[in-house]
Protein backbone atom coordinates (compact mmCIF):
# COMPACT_ATOMS: atom_id res chain seq x y z
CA UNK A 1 0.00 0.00 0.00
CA UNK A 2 2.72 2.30 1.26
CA UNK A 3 4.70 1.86 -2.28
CA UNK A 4 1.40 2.72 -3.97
CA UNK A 5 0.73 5.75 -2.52
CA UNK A 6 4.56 7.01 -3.16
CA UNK A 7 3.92 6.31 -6.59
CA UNK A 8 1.01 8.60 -6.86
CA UNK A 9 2.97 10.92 -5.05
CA UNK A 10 5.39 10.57 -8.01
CA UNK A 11 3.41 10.77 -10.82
CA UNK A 12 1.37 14.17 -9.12
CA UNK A 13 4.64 15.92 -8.40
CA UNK A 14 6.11 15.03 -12.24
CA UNK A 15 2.18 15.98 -13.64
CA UNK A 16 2.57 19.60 -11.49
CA UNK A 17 6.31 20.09 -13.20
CA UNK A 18 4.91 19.50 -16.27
CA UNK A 19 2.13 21.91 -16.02
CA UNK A 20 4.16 24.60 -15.08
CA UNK A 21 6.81 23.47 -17.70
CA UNK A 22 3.69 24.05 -20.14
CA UNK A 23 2.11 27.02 -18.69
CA UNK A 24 5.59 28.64 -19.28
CA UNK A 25 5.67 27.57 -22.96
CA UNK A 26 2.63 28.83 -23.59
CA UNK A 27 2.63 32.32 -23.00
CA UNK A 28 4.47 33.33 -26.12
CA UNK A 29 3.81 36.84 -27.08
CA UNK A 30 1.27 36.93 -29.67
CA UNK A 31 1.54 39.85 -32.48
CA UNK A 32 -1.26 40.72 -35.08
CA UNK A 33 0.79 41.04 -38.86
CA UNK A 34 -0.14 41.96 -41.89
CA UNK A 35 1.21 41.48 -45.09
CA UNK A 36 4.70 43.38 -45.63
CA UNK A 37 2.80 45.24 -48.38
CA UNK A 38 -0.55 46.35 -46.86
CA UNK A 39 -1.17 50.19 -46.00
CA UNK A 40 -2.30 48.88 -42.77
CA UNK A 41 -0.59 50.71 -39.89
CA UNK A 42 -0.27 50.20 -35.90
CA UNK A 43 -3.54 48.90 -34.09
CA UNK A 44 -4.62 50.34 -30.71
CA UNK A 45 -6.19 47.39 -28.66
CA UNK A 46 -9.11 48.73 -29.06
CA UNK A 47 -8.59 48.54 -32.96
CA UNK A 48 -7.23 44.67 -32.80
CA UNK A 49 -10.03 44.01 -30.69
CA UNK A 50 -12.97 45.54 -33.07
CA UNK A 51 -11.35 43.70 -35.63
CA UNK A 52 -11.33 40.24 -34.06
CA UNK A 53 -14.44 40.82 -32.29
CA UNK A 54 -16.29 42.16 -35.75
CA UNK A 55 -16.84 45.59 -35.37
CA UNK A 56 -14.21 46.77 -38.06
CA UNK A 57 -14.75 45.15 -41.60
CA UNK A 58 -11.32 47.23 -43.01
CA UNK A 59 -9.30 43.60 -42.48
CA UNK A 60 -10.20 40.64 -42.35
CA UNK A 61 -9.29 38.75 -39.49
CA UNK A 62 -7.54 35.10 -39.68
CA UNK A 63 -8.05 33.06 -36.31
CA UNK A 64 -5.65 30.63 -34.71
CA UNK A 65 -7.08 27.10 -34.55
CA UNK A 66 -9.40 26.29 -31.82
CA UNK A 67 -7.06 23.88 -30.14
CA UNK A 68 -4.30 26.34 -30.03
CA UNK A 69 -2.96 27.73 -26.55
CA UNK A 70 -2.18 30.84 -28.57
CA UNK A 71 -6.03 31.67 -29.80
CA UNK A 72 -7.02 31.92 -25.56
CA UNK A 73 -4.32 33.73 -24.66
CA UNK A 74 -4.26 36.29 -27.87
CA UNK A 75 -8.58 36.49 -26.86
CA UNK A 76 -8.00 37.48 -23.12
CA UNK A 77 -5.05 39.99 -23.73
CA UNK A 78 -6.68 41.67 -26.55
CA UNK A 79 -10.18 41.35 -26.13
CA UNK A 80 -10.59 40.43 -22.43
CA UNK A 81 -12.52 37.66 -22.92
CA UNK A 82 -11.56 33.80 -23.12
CA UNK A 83 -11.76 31.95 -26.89
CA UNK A 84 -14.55 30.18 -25.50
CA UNK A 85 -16.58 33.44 -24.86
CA UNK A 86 -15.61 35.24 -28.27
CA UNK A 87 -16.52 31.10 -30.05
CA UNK A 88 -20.52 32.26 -28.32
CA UNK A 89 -20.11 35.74 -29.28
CA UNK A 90 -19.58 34.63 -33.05
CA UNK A 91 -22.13 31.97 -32.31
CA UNK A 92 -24.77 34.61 -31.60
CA UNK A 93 -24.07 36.90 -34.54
CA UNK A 94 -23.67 34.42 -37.21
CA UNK A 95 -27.08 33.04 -36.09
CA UNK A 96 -28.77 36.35 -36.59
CA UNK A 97 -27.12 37.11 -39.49
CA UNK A 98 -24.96 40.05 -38.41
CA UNK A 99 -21.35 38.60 -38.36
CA UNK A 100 -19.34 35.49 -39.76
CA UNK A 101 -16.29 34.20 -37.25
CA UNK A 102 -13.02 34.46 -38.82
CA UNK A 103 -11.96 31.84 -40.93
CA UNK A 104 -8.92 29.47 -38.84
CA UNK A 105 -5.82 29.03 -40.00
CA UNK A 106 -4.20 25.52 -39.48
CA UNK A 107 -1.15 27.26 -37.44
CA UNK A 108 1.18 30.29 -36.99
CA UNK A 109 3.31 29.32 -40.40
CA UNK A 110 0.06 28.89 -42.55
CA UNK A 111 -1.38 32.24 -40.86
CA UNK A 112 1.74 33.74 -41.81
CA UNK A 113 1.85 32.57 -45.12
CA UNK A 114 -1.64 33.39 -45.94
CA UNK A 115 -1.63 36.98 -44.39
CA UNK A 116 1.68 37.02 -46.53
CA UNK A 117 0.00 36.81 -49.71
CA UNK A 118 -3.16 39.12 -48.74
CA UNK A 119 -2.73 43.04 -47.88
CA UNK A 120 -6.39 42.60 -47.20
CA UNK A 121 -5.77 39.96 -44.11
CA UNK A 122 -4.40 40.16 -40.38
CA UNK A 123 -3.73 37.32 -38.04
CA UNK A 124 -1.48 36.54 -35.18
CA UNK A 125 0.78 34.20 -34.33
CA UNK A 126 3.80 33.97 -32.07
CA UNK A 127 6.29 36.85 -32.00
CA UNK A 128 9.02 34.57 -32.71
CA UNK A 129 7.73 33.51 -36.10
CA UNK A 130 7.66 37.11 -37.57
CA UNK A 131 9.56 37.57 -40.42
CA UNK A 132 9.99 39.60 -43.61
CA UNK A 133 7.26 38.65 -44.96
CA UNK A 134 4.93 40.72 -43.18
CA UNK A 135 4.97 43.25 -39.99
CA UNK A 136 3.94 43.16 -37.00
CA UNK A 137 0.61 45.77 -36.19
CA UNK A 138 -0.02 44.23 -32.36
CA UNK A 139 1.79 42.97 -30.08
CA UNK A 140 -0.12 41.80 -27.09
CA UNK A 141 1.71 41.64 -24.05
């Protein structure tokens, strides 16, 4: 019994280091880009947010996949609510006809790519995968 319970004293001590191992990895700094060739210029939060949140139609908005630690952390900074509660908020206007959700990219590289190759698109992804391609309009921290 005694080696039992020291085993499951283990395995909750190596689960906590994990978590905190991932809770660390996943607060990279998320920045809104746009293509290296748009007009578009810095965003206020208040800008990033009308944009993600529908309330700006001048670009259109590319989301991080659902599953991605990124799209609930990018949501709370800039918007102050969770990806969950913008998911209802979308879920609400789309059903009354005032709003479509932005379309998901599969991940920060095909965000990239696609914002890229549209002046007409924003998106975020991680800080660290900014590169010539486009420029950085957000960066919330």
């Amino acid at each position: 019994m005694k080696e039992k319970s020291t085993h499951h004293v283990l395995a909750r001590g190596a689960l906590c280091a994990a978590s905190i191992l991932f809770a660390g990895w996943v607060q990279a700094d998320a920045v809104i880009v746009a293509s290296a060739k748009s007009p578009a210029g810095n965003l206020t939060k208040e800008q990033a947010a009308d944009i993600f949140m529908g309330r700006a139609t001048n670009l259109t908005p590319l989301d991080q996949p659902e599953s991605s630690p990124l799209r609930d952390e990018f949501y709370s900074k800039v918007t102050g609510k969770s990806a969950a509660q913008a998911k209802s908020y979308w879920s609400k206007l789309s059903f009354t006809g005032k709003g479509t959700p932005p379309k998901e990219g599969q991940n920060s590289a095909d965000i990239k790519k696609l914002v890229a190759e549209n002046p007409n698109l924003v998106g975020y992804i991680e800080k660290s995968a900014v590169d010539a391609s486009v420029k950085v309009l957000y960066s919330a921290q």
